[in-house]
N, C-alpha and C. Protein backbone atom coordinates (compact mmCIF):
# COMPACT_ATOMS: atom_id res chain seq x y z
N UNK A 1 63.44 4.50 63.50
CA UNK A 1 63.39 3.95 62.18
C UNK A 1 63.94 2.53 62.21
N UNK A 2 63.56 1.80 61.01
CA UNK A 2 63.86 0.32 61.11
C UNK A 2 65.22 0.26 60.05
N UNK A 3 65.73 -0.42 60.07
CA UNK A 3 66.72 -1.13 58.84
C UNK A 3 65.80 -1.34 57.97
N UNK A 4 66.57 -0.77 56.26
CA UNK A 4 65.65 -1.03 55.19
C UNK A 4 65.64 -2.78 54.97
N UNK A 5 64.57 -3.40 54.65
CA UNK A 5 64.43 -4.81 54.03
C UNK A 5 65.42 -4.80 52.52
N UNK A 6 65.23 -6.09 52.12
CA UNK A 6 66.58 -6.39 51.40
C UNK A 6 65.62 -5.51 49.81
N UNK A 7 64.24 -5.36 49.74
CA UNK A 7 63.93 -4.60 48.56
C UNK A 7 63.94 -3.41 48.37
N UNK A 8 63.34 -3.10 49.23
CA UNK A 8 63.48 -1.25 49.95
C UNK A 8 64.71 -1.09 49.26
N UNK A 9 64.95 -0.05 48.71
CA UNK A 9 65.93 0.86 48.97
C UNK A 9 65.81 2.37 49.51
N UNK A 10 66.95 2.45 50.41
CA UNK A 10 66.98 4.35 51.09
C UNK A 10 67.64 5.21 50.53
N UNK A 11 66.23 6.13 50.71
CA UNK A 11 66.53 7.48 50.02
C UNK A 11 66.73 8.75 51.33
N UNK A 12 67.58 9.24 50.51
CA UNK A 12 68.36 10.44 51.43
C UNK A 12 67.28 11.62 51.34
N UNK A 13 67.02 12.33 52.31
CA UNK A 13 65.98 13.51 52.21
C UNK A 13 67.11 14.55 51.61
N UNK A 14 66.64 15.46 50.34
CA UNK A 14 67.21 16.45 50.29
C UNK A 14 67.95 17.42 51.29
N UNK A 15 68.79 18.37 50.66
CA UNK A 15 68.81 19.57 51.28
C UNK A 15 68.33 20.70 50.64
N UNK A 16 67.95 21.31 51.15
CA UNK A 16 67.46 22.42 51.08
C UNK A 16 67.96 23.93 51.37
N UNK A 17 68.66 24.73 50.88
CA UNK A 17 69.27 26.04 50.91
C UNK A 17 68.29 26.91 50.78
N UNK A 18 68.35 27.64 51.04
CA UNK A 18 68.10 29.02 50.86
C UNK A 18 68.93 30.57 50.65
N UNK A 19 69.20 31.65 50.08
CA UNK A 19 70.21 32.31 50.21
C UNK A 19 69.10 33.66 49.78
N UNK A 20 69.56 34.54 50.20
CA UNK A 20 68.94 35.83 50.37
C UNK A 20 69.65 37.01 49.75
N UNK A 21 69.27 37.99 49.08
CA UNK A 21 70.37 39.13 48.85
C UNK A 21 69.20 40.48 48.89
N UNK A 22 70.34 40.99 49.69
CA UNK A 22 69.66 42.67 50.01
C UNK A 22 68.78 43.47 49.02
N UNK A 23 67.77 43.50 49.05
CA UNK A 23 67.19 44.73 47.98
C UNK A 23 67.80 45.84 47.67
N UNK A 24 68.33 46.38 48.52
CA UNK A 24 68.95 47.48 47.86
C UNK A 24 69.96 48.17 48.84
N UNK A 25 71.10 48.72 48.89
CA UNK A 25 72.09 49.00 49.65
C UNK A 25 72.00 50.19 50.20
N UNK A 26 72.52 50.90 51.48
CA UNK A 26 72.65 52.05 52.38
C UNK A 26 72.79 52.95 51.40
N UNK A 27 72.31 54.36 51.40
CA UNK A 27 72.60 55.57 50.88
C UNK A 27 73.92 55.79 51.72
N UNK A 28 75.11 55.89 51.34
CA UNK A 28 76.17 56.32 51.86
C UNK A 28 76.03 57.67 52.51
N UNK A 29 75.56 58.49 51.34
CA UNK A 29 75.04 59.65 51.81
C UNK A 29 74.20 60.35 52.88
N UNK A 30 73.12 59.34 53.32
CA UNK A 30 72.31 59.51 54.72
C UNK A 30 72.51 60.15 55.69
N UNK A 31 72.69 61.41 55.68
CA UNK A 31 73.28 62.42 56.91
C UNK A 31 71.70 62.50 58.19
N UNK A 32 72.36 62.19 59.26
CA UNK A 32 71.63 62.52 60.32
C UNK A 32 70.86 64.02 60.74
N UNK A 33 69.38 64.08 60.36
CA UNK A 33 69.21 65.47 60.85
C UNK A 33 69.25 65.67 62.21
N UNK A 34 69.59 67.14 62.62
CA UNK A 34 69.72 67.77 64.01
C UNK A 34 68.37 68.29 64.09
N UNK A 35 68.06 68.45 65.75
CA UNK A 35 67.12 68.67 65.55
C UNK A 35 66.93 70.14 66.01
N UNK A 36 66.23 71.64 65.27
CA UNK A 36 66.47 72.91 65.29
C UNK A 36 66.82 73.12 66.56
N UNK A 37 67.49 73.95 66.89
CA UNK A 37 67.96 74.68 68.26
C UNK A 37 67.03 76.16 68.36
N UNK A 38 66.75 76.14 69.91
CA UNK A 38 65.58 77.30 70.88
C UNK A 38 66.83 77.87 71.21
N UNK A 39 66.30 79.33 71.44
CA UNK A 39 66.88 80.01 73.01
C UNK A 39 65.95 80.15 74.20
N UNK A 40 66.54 79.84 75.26
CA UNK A 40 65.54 80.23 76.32
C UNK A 40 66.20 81.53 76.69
N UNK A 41 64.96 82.55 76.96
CA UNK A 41 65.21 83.91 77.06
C UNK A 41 64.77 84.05 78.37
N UNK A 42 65.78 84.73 78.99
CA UNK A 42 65.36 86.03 80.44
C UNK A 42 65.19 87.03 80.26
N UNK A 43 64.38 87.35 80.87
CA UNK A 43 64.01 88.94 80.84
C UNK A 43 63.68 89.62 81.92
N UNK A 44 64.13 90.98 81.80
CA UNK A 44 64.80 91.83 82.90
C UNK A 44 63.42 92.63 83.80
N UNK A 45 63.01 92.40 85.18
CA UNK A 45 62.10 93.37 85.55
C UNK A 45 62.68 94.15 87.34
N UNK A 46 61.67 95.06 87.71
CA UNK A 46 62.28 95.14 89.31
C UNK A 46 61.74 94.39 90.33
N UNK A 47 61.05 93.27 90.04
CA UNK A 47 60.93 92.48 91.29
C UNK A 47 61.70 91.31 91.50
N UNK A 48 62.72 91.43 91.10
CA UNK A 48 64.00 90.32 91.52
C UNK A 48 65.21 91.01 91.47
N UNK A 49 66.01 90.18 92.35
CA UNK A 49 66.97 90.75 92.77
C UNK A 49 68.68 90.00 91.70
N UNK A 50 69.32 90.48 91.88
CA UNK A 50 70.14 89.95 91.09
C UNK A 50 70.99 88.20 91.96
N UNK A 51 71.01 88.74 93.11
CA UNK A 51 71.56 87.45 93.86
C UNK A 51 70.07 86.18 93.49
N UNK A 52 68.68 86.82 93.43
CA UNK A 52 67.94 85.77 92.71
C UNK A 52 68.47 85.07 91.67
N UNK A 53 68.52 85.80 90.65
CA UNK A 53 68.52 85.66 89.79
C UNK A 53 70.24 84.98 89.03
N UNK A 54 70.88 85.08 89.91
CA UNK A 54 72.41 84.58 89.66
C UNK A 54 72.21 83.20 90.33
N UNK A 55 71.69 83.28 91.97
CA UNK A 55 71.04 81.86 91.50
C UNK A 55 70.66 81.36 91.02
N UNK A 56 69.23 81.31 90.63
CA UNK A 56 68.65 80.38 89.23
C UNK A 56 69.32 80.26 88.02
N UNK A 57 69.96 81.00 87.96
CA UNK A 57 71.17 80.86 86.78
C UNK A 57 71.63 79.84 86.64
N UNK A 58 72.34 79.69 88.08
CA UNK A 58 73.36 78.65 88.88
C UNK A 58 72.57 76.82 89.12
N UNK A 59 71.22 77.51 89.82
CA UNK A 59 70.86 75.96 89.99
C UNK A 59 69.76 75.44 88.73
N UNK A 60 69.03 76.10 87.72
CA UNK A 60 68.64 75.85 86.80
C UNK A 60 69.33 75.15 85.33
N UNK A 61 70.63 76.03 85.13
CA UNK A 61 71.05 75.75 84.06
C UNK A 61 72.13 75.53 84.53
N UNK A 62 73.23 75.58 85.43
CA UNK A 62 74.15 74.29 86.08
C UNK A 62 74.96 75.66 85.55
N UNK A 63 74.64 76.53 85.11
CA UNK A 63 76.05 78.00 85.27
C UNK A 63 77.11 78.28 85.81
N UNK A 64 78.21 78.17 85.63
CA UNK A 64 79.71 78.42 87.16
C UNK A 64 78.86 79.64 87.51
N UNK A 65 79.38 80.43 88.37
CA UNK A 65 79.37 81.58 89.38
C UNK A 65 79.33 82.90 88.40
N UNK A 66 80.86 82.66 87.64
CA UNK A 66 81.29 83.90 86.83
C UNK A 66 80.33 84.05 85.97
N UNK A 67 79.87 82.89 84.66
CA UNK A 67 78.42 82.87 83.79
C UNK A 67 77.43 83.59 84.16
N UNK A 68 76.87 83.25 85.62
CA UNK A 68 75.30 83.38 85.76
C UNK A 68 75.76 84.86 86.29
N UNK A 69 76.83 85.65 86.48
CA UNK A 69 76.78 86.93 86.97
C UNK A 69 77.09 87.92 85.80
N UNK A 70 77.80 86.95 84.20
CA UNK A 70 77.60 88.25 83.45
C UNK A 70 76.22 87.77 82.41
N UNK A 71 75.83 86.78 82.77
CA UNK A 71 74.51 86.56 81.98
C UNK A 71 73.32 87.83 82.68
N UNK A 72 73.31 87.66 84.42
CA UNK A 72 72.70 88.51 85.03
C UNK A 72 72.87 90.37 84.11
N UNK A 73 74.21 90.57 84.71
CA UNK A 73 74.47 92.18 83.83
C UNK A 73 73.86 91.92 82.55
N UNK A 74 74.09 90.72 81.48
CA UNK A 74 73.58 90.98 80.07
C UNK A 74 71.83 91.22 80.14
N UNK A 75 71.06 90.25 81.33
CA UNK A 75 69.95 90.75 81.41
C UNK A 75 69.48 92.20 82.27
N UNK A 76 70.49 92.82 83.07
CA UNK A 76 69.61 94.28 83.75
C UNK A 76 70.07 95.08 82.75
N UNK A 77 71.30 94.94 81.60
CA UNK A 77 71.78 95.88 80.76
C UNK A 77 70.89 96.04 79.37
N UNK A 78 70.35 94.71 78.92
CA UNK A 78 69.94 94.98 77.39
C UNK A 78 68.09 94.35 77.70
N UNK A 79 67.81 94.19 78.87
CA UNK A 79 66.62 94.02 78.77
C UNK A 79 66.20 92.48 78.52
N UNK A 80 66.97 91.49 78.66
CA UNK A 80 66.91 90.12 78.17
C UNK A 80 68.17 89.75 78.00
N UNK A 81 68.31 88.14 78.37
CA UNK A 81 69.13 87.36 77.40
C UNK A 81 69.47 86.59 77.33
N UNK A 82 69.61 85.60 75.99
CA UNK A 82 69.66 84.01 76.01
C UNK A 82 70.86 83.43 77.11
N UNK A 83 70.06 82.67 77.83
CA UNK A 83 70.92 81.91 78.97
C UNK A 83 71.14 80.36 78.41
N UNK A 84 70.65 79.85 77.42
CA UNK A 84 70.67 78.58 77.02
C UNK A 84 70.16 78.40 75.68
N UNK A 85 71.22 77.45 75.14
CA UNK A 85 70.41 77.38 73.58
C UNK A 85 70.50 75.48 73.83
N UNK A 86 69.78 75.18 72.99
CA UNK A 86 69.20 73.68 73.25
C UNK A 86 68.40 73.33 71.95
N UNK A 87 67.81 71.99 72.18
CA UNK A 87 66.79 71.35 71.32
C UNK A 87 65.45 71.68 71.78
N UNK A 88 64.40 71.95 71.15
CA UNK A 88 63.24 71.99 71.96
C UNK A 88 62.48 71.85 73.29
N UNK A 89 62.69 70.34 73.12
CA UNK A 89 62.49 69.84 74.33
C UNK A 89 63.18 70.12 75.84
N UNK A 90 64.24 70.22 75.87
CA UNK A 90 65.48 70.45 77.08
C UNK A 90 64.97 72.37 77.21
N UNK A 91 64.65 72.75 75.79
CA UNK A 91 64.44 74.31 76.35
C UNK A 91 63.43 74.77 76.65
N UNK A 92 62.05 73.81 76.28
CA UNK A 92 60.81 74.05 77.31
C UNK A 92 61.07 73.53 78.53
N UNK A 93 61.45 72.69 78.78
CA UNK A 93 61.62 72.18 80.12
C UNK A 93 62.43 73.12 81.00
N UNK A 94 63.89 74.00 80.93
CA UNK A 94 64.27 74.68 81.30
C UNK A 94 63.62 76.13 81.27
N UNK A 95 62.71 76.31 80.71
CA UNK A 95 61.64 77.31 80.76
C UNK A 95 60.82 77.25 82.00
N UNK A 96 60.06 75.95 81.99
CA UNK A 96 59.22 75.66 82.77
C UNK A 96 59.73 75.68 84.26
N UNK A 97 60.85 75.06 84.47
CA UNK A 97 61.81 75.25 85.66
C UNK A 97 61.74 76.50 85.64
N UNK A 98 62.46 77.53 85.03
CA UNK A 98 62.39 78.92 85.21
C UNK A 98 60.93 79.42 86.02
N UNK A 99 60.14 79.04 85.27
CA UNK A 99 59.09 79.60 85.82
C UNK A 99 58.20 78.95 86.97
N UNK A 100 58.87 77.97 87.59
CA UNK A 100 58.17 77.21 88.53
C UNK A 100 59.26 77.32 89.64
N UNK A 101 60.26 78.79 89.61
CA UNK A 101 61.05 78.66 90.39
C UNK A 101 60.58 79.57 91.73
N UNK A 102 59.47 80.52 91.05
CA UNK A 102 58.77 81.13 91.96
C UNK A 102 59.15 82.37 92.41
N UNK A 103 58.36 82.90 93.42
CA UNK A 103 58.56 84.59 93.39
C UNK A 103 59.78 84.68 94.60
N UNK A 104 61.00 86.12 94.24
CA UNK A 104 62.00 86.70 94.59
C UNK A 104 61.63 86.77 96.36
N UNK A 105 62.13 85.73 97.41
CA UNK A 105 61.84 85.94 98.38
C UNK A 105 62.54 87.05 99.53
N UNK A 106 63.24 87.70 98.88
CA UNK A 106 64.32 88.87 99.42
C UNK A 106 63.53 90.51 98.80
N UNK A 107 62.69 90.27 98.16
CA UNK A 107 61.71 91.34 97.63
C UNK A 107 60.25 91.16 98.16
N UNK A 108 59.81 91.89 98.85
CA UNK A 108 58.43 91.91 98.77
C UNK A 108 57.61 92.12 98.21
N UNK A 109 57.84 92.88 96.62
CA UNK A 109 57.07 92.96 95.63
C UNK A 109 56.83 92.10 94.81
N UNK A 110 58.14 91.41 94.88
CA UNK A 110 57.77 90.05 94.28
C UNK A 110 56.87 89.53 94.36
N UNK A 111 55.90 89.11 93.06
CA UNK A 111 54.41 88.22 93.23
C UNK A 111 54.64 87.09 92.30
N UNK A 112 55.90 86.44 91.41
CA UNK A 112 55.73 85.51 90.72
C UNK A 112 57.56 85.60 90.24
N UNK A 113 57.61 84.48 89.28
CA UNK A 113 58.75 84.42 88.78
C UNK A 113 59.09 85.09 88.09
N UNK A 114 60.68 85.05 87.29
CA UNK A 114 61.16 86.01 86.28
C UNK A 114 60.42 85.79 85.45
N UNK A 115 60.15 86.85 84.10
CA UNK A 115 59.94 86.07 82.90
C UNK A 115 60.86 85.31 81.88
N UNK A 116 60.32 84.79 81.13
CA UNK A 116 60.99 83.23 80.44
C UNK A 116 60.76 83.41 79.34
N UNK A 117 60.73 83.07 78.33
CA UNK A 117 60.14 82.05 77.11
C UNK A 117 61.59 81.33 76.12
N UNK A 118 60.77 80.83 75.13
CA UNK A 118 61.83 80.30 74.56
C UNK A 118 61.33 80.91 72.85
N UNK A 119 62.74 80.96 72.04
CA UNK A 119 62.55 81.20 70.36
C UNK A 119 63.38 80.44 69.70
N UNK A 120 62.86 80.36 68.23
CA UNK A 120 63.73 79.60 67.78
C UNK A 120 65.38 80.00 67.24
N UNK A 121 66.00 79.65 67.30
CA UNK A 121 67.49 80.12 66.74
C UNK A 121 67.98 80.14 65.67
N UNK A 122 68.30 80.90 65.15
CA UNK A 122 69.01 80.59 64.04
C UNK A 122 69.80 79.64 63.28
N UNK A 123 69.17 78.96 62.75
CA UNK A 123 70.03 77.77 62.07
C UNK A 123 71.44 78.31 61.27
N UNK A 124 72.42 77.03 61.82
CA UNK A 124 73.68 77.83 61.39
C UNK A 124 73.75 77.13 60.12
């Protein structure tokens, strides 16, 4: 820019603000939903053995020793039983492990894995 001449006079460019305010404020109230809880179910047959099956306990669902051996008795005693409760997702997946763990190699009748599935739980 030049120096104004002696007629010129300089003018200052405005400023310009701007200021903003929220439409509308947080529901304080906004509680986070959970998302429903599965059981993954075992169920009890004679082509596995219990040392199977206290394994997969153990390396599936990360069970101490003592867990996966009275989870085992809760499944040869009542015919089934929830070994894991979870969110959906984590309890198909631990299903699917279950069942991709394959047939009882200490049995020869063994032709496939335990059975599995998963249900939904009771919302508390």
């Amino acid at each position: 820019m030049s120096e104004p001449d002696e007629g010129e006079v300089a003018v200052a460019e405005p400023i310009v603000t701007t200021q903003t305010t929220p439409k509308g404020k947080a529901d304080a109230t906004t509680k986070t939903r959970r998302q429903p809880p599965y059981h993954v179910i075992i169920l009890n047959d004679e082509e596995h053995t219990f040392e199977y099956v206290i394994e997969l306990m153990v390396k599936v669902f990360g069970h101490s020793l003592t867990i996966a051996e009275g989870l085992t008795w809760r499944v040869h005693n009542s015919g089934r039983a929830v070994v894991l409760t979870a969110h959906k997702e984590l309890a198909e997946l631990k299903c699917e492990q279950v069942l991709s763990y394959g047939p009882d190699p200490r049995m020869s009748i063994s032709k496939g894995p335990i059975g599995c599935y998963i249900e939904p739980a009771p919302a508390d």
